[in-house]
Protein backbone atom coordinates (compact mmCIF):
# COMPACT_ATOMS: atom_id res chain seq x y z
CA UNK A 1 -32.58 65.29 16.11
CA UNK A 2 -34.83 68.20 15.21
CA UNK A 3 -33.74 71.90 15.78
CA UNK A 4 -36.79 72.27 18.40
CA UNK A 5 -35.29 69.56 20.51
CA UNK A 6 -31.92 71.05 20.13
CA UNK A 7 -32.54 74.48 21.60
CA UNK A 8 -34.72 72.83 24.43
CA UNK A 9 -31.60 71.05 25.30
CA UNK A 10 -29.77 72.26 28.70
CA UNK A 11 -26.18 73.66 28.42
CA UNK A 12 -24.01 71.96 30.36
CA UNK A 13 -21.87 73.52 33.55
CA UNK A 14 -18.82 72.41 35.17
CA UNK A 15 -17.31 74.11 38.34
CA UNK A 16 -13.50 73.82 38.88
CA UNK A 17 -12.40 74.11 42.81
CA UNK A 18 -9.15 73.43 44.95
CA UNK A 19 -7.07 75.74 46.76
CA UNK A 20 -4.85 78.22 44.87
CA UNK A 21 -2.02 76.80 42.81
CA UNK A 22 -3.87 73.29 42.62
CA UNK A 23 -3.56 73.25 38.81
CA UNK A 24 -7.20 74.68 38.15
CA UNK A 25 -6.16 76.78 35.40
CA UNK A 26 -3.79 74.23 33.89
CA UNK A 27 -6.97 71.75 33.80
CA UNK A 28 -9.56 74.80 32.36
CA UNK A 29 -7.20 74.83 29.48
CA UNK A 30 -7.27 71.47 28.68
CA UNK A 31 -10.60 70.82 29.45
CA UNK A 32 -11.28 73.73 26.99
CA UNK A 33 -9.10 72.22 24.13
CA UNK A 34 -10.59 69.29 24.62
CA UNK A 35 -14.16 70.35 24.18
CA UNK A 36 -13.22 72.60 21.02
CA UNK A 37 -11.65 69.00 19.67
CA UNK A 38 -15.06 67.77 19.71
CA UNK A 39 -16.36 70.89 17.99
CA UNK A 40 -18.05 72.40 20.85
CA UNK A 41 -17.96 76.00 21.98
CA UNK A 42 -17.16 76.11 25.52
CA UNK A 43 -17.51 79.60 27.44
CA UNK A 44 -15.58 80.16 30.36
CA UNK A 45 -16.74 82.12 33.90
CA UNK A 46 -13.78 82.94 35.86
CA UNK A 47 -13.81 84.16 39.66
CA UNK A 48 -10.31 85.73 40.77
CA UNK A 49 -8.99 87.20 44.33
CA UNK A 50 -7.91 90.92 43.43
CA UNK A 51 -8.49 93.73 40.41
CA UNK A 52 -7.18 91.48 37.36
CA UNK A 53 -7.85 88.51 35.47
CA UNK A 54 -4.62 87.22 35.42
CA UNK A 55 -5.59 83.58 34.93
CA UNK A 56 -7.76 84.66 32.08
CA UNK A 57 -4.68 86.08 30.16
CA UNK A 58 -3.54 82.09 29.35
CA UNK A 59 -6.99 81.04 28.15
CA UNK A 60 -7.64 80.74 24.46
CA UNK A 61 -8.65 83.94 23.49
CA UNK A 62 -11.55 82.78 20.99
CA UNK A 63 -13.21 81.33 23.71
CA UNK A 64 -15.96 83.47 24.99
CA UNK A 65 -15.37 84.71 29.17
CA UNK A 66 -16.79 86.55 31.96
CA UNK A 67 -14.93 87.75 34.55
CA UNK A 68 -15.99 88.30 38.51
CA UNK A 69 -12.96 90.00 39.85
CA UNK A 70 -12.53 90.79 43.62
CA UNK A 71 -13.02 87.47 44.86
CA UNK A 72 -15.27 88.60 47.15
CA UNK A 73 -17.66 85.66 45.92
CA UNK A 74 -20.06 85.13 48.72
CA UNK A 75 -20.96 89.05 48.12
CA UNK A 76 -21.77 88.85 44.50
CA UNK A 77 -21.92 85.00 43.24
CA UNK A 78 -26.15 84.83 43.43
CA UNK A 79 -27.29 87.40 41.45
CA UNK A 80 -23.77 88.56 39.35
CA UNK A 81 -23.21 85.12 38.88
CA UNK A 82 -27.00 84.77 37.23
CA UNK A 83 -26.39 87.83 35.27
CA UNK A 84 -23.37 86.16 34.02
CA UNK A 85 -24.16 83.16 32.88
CA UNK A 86 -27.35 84.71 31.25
CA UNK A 87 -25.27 87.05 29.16
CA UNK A 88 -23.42 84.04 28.27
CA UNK A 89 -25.57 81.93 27.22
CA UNK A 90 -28.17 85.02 25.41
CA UNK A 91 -24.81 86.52 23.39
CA UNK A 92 -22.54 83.34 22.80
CA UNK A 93 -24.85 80.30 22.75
CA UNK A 94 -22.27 78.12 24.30
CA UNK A 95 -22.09 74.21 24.36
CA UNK A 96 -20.46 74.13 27.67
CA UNK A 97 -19.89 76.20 30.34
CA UNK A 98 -17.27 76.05 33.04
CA UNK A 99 -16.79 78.23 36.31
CA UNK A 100 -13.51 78.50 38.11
CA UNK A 101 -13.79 79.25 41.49
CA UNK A 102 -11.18 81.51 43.37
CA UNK A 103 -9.05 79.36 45.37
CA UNK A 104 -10.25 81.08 48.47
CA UNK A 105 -14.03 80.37 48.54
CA UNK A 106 -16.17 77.89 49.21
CA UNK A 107 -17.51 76.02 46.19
CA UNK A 108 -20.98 75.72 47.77
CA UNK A 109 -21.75 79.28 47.04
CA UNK A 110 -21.45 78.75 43.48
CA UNK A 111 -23.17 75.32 43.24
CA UNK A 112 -26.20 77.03 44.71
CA UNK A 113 -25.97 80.09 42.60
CA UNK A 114 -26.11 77.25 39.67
CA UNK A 115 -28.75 75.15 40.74
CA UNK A 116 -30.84 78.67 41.52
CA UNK A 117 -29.99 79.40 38.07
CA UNK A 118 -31.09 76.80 36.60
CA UNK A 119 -34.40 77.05 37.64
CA UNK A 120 -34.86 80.15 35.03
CA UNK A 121 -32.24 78.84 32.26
CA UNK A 122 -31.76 75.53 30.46
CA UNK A 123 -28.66 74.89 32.75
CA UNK A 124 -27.83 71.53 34.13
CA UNK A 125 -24.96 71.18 36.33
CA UNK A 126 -22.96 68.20 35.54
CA UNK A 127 -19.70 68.02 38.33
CA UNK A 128 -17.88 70.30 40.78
CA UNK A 129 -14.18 69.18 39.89
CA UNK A 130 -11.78 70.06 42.98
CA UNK A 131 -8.41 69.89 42.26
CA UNK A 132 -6.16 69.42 44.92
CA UNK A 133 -2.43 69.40 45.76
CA UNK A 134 -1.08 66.34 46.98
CA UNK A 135 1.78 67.88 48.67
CA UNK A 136 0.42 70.77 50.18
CA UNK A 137 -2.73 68.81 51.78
CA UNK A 138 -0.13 66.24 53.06
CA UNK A 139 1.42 69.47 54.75
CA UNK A 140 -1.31 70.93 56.25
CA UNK A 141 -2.86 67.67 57.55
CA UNK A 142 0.33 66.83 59.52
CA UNK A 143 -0.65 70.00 61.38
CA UNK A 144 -4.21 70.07 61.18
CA UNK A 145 -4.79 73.81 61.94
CA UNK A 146 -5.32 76.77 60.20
CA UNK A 147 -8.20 78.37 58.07
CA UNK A 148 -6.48 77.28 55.36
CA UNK A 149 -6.56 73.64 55.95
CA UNK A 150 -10.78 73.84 57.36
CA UNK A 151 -10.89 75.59 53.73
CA UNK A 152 -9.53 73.12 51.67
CA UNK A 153 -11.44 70.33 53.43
CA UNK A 154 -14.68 71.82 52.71
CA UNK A 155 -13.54 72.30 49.39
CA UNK A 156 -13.27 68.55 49.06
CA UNK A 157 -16.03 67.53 51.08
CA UNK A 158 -18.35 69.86 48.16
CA UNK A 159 -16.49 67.86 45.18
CA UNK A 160 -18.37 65.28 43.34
CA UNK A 161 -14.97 63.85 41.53
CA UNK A 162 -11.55 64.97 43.08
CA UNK A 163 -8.32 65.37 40.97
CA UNK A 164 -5.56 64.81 43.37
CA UNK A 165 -3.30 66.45 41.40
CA UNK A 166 1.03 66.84 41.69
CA UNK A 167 1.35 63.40 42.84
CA UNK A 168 4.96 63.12 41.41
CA UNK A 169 5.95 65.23 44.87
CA UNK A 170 4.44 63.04 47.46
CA UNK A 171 6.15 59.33 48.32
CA UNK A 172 4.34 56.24 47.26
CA UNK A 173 2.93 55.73 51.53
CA UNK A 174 1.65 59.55 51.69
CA UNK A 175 -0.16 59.14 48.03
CA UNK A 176 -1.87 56.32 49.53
CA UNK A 177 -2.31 57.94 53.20
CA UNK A 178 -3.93 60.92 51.17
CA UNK A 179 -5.82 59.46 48.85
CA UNK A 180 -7.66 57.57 52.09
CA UNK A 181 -7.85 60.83 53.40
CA UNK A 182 -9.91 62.25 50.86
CA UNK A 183 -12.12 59.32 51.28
CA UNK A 184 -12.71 59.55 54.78
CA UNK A 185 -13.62 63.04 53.79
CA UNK A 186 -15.84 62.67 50.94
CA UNK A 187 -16.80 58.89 50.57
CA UNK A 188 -19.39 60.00 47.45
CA UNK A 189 -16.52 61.32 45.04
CA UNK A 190 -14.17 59.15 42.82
CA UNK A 191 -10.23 60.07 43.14
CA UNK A 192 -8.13 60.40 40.11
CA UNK A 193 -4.78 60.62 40.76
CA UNK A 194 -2.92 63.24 38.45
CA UNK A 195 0.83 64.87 37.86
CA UNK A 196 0.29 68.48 36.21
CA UNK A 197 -3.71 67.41 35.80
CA UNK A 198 -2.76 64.97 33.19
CA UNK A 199 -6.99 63.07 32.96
CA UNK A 200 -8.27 61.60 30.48
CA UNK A 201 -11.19 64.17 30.18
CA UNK A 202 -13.99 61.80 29.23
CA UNK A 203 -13.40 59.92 32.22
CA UNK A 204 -13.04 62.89 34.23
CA UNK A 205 -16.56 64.29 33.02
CA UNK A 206 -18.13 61.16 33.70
CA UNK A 207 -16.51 60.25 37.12
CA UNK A 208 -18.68 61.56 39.73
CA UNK A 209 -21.43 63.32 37.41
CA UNK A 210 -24.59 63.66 38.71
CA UNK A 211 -23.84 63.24 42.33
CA UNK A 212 -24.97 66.57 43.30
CA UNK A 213 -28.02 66.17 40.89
CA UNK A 214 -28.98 62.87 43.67
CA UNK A 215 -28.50 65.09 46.58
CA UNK A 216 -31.18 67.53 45.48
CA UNK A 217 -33.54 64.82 43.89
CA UNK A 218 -35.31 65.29 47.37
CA UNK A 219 -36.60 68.18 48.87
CA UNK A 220 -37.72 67.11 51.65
CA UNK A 221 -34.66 65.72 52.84
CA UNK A 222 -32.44 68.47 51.81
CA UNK A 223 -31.36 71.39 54.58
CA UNK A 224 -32.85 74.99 53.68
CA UNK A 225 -28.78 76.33 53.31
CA UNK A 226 -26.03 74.41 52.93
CA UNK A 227 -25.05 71.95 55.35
CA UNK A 228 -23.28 74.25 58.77
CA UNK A 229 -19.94 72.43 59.47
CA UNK A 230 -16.88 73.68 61.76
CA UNK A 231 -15.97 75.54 58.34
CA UNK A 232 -18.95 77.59 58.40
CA UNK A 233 -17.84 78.83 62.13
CA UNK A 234 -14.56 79.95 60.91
CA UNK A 235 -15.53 81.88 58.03
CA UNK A 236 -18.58 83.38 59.17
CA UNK A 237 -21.95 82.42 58.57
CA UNK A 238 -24.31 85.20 58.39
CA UNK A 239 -21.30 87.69 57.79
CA UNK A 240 -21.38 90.60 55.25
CA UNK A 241 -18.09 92.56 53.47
CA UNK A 242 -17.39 96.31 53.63
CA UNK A 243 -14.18 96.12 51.19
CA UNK A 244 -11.45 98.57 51.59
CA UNK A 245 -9.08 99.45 49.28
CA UNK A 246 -5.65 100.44 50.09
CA UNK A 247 -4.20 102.37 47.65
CA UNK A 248 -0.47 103.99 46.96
CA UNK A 249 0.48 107.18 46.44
CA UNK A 250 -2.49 108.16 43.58
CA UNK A 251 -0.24 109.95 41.46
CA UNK A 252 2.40 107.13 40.78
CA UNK A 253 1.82 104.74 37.76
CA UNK A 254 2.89 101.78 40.25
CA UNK A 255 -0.36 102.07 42.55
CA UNK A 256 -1.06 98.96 44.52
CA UNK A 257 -4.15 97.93 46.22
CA UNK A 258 -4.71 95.68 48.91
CA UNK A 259 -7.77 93.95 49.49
CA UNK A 260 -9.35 93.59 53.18
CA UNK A 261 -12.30 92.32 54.82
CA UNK A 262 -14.30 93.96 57.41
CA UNK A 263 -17.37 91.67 58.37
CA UNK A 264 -20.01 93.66 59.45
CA UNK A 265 -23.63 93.71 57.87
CA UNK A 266 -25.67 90.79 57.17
CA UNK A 267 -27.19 88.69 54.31
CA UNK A 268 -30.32 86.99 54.11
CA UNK A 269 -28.89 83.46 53.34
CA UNK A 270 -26.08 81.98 55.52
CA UNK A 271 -22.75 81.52 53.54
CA UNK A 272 -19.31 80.74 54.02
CA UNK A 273 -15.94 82.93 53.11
CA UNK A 274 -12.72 83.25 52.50
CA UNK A 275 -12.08 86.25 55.29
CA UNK A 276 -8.90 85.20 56.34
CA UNK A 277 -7.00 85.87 52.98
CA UNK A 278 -5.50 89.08 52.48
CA UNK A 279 -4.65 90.19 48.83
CA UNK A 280 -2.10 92.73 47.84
CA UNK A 281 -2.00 93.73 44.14
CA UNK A 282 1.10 95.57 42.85
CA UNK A 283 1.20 97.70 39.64
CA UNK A 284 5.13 98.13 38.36
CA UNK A 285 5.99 101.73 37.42
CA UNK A 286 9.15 99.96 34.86
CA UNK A 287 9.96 96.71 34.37
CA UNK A 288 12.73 94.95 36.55
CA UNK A 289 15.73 92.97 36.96
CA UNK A 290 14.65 89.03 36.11
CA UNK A 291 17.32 87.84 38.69
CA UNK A 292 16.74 90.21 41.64
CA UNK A 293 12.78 89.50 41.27
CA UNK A 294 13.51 85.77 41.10
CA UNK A 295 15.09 86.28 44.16
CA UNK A 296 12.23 88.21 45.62
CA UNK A 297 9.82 85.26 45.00
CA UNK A 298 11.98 83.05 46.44
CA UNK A 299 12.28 84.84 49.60
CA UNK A 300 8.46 85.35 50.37
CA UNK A 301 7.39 85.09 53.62
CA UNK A 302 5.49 81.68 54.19
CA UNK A 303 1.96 83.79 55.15
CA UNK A 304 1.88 83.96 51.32
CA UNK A 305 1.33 80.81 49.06
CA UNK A 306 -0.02 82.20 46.25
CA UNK A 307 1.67 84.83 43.44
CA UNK A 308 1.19 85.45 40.13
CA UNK A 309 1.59 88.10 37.59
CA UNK A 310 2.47 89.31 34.60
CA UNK A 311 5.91 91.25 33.73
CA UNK A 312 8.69 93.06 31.63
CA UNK A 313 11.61 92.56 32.70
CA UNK A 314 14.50 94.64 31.93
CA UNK A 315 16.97 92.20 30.75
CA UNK A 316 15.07 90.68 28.17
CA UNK A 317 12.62 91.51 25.55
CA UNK A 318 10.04 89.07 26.23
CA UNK A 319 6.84 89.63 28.85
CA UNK A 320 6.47 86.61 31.51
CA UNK A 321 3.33 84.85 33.06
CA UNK A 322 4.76 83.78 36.33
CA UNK A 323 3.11 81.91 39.27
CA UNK A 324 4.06 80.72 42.67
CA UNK A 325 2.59 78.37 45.08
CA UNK A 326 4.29 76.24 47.60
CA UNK A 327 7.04 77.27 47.60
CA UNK A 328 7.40 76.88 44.42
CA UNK A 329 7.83 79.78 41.29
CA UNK A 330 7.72 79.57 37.26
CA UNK A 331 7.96 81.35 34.55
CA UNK A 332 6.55 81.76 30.96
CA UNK A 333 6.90 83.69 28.09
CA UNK A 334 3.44 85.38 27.41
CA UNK A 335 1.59 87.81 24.67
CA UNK A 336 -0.98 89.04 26.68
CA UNK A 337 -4.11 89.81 25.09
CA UNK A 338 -4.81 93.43 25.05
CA UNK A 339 -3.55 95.91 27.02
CA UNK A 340 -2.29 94.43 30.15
CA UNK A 341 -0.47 96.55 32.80
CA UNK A 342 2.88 94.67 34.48
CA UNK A 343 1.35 93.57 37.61
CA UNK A 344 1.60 90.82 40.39
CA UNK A 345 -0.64 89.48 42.94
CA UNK A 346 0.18 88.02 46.13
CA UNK A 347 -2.27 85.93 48.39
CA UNK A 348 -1.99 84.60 51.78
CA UNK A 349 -2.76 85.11 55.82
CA UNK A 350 -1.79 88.30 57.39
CA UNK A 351 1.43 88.71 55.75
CA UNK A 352 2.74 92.08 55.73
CA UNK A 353 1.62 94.02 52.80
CA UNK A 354 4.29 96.96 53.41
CA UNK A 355 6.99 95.21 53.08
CA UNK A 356 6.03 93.41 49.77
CA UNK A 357 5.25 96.60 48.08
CA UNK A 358 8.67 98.23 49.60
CA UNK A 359 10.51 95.37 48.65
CA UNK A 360 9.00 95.59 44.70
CA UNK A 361 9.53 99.68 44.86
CA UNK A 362 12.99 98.75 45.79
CA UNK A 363 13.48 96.78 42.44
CA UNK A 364 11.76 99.30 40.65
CA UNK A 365 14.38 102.06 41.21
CA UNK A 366 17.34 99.61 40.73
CA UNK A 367 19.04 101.18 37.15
């Protein structure tokens, strides 16, 4: 093949969904290593909820990445996302690229923003991937309420191949319950059953490729915006953001934003949100006891199911990537690349902000 046909060739995008702690990040870095095995250069987009890229920190550094912080996606993802992907492909000339959506939006946003995309760069979207937790969605469907769980559905109903990922923590009936579920839900996507988003990544990036490609094949018969569904009602079609920042005392090396939503102005294109999650991001003044934080994580209210940050604790040497999501916490040791600040991120539904960043200050001054 000629070098004219090469460059006409369209790069290749992926989009990575499911709700937060699915196991997107832990399947971004191995569908990266897998890529670089076949000598491609894959460049990463990554969407997070709050001021830092802390799921960035545990990507391979050599591998080129944007970052859309804020999470505020339905603001920002048509033309940042554009500008983005542009810069990417101008300055890095990737292979592949692959977006990972915050858990909190709606992957719809960022399929269109591709697809619009695409009609000024060689970009061909291949699959939206949503990755989702067996165990939690087996949770929230026994109580079938919440914004949460009208969230996650639409974040499956979106997918073109699901990864129904942590399967090791449902029985052998709810796997099967779950995995019917899904195709009651989405009866277009195939369902790959995973523990820690263990795939074989060919047949992942084949399963269900092209299925949003057939849904746009005809004009005529596609909808002018995206298809309005009870999850649209909840989180506000035709809604804009006015984002407030809550900020600590300004002159303390610990100051910790929370991130809020006030709905107020409109857009010209209806989209869906993620205005019910609240996001408090705490910046430690010293590092603190491992034990006593462990058993601040542990303790979390149930309004939050997502943490993650990265620390120095004072009774080791070592810095730690740690993560929490379903009640569940771990912990890694981590080199950061550059210079990160010790902070943690907590996301959920109305918890009470104040008394996670009294509880932290509290560790803070403990000698």
């Amino acid at each position: 093949m000629n070098e004219t046909i090469l460059k006409e060739q369209s790069i290749p995008v992926y989009i990575l969904s499911g709700f937060l702690g699915s196991g997107k990040t832990t399947l971004l870095v191995q569908l990266i290593e897998h890529w670089q095995q076949q000598g491609l250069r894959p460049a990463v987009v990554m969407n997070e909820l709050g001021e830092v890229n802390l799921d960035g920190q545990i990507v391979d550094s050599t591998v080129p990445m944007t970052e859309m912080l804020g999470g505020c996606i339905c603001c920002t993802v048509r033309g940042d996302l554009g500008l983005q992907l542009a810069d990417l492909v101008q300055e890095e000339s990737p292979d592949v690229i692959v977006i990972e959506a915050t858990g909190a939006a709606n992957p719809m946003e960022i399929l269109d923003a591709v697809t619009e995309t695409s009609l000024y760069m060689r970009l061909e979207l291949k699959s939206l991937i949503t990755v989702v937790d067996a165990a939690h969605l087996s949770g929230l469907y026994q109580e079938q309420k919440g914004q949460t769980f009208k969230l996650m559905q639409e974040q499956i109903r979106c997918a073109s191949v699901l990864l129904l990922n942590k399967t090791d923590r449902v029985s052998a009936q709810e796997l099967k319950d779950l995995e019917q579920l899904l195709a009651k839900w989405n009866g277009f996507a195939p369902v790959i059953p995973t523990v820690k988003c263990e795939v074989d990544m060919d047949l992942l990036l084949r399963s269900g490729a092209d299925v949003h490609v057939h849904d746009s094949t005809s004009e005529a018969d596609k909808p002018a915006h995206h298809e309005h569904t009870e999850t649209c009602g909840t989180h506000g079609c035709n809604h804009g953001h006015e984002h407030q920042t809550v900020q600590g005392d300004a002159t303390n090396n610990d100051a910790s934003y929370s991130h809020v939503h006030d709905h107020s102005h409109e857009h010209a294109a209806p989209h869906a949100s993620h205005e019910h999650v609240m996001v408090y991001t705490h910046y430690f003044s010293k590092p603190v006891n491992s034990e006593a934080f462990e058993q601040f994580v542990s303790a979390l209210p149930r309004d939050v199911y997502r943490a993650k940050g990265i620390l120095s604790f004072s009774d080791t040497a070592s810095r730690f990537w740690f993560q929490y999501a379903y009640r569940e916490s771990d912990y890694m040791k981590i080199t950061p690349q550059g210079n990160v600040p010790n902070v943690a991120v907590f996301i959920g539904e109305h918890f009470d902000q104040t008394v996670i960043r009294d509880q932290l200050l509290e560790l803070e001054a403990i000698k």
